[in-house]
Protein backbone atom coordinates (compact mmCIF):
# COMPACT_ATOMS: atom_id res chain seq x y z
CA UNK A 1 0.00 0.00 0.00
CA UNK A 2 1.21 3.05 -0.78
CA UNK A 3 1.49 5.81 1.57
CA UNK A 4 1.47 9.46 -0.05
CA UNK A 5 2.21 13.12 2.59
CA UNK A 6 2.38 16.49 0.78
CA UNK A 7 3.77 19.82 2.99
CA UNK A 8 0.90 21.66 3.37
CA UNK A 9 3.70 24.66 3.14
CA UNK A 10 5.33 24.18 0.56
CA UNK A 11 4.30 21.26 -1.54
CA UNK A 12 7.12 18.67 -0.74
CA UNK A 13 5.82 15.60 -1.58
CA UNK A 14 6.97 11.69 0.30
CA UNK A 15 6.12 8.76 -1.31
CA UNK A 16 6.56 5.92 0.90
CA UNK A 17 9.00 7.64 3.34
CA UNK A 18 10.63 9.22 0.36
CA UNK A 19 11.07 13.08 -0.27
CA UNK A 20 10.29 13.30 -4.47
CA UNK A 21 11.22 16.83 -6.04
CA UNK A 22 8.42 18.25 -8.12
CA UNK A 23 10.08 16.82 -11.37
CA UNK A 24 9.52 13.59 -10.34
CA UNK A 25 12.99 13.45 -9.18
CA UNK A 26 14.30 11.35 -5.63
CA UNK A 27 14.94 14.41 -3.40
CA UNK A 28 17.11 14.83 -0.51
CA UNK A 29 15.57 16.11 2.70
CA UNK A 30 19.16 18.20 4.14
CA UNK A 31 18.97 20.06 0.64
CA UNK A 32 15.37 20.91 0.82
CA UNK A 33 15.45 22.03 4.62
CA UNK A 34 18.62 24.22 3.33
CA UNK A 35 16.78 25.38 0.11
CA UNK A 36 13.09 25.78 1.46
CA UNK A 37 11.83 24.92 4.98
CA UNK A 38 14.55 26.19 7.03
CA UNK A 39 13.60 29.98 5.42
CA UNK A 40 10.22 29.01 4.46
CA UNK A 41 9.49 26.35 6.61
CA UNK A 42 6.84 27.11 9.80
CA UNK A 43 5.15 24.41 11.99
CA UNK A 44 3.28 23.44 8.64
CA UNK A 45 6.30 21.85 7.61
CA UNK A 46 6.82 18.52 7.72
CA UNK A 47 10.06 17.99 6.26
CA UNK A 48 11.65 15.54 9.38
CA UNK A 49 15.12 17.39 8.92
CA UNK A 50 13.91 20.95 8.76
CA UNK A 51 16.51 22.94 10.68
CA UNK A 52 19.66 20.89 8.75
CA UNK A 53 22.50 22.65 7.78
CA UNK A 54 24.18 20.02 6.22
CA UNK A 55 22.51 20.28 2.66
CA UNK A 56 22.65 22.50 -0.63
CA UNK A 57 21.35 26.20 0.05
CA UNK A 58 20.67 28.96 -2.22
CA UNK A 59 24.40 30.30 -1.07
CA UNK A 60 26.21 27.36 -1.87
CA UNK A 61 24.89 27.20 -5.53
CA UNK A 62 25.27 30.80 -5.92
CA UNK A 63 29.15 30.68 -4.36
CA UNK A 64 29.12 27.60 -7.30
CA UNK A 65 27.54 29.94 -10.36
CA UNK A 66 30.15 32.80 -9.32
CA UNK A 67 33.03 30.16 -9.62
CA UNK A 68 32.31 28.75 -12.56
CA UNK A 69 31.45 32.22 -14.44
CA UNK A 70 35.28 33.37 -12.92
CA UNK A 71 36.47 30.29 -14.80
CA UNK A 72 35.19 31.13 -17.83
CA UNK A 73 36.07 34.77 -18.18
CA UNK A 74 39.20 33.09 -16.82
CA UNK A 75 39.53 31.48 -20.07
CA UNK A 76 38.01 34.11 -22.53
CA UNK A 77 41.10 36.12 -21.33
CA UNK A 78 43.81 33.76 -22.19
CA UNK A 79 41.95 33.24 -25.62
CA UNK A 80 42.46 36.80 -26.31
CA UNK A 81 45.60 36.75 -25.18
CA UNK A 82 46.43 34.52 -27.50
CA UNK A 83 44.95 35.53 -30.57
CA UNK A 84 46.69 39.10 -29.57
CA UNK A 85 50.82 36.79 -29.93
């Protein structure tokens, strides 16, 4: 039998004991507490690790986004560079 709970809050949906992203995805509770419930989240939420701090946040992917777009003006500059020898 299967055994469905949505977050009234947010719209987190378990399937059997397992968090599911809204693509249809397997989710990961830590990165949803750091993504949604622990800004979002209120006594509505049922997440079971709301308050982790050990998952993805909007921070970390940020800090990831900046990174890679240093790289790659990293690397438009030495192409220029080089077309300039």
């Amino acid at each position: 039998m299967e055994s469905t709970k949505t977050c009234s809050k947010c719209g987190a949906t378990w399937i059997n004991g397992q968090h599911y992203w809204a693509t249809g995805n397997k989710g990961n509770e830590d990165d949803l507490a750091g993504l949604v419930c622990n800004k979002l989240g209120d006594d509505a939420c049922i997440n079971p690790k709301k308050g982790s701090n050990i998952g993805d946040t909007w921070a970390s992917r940020l800090g990831y986004m900046e990174g890679a777009m240093d790289a790659r003006k990293k690397m438009l500059e030495d192409l220029r560079e080089q077309e300039g020898e």
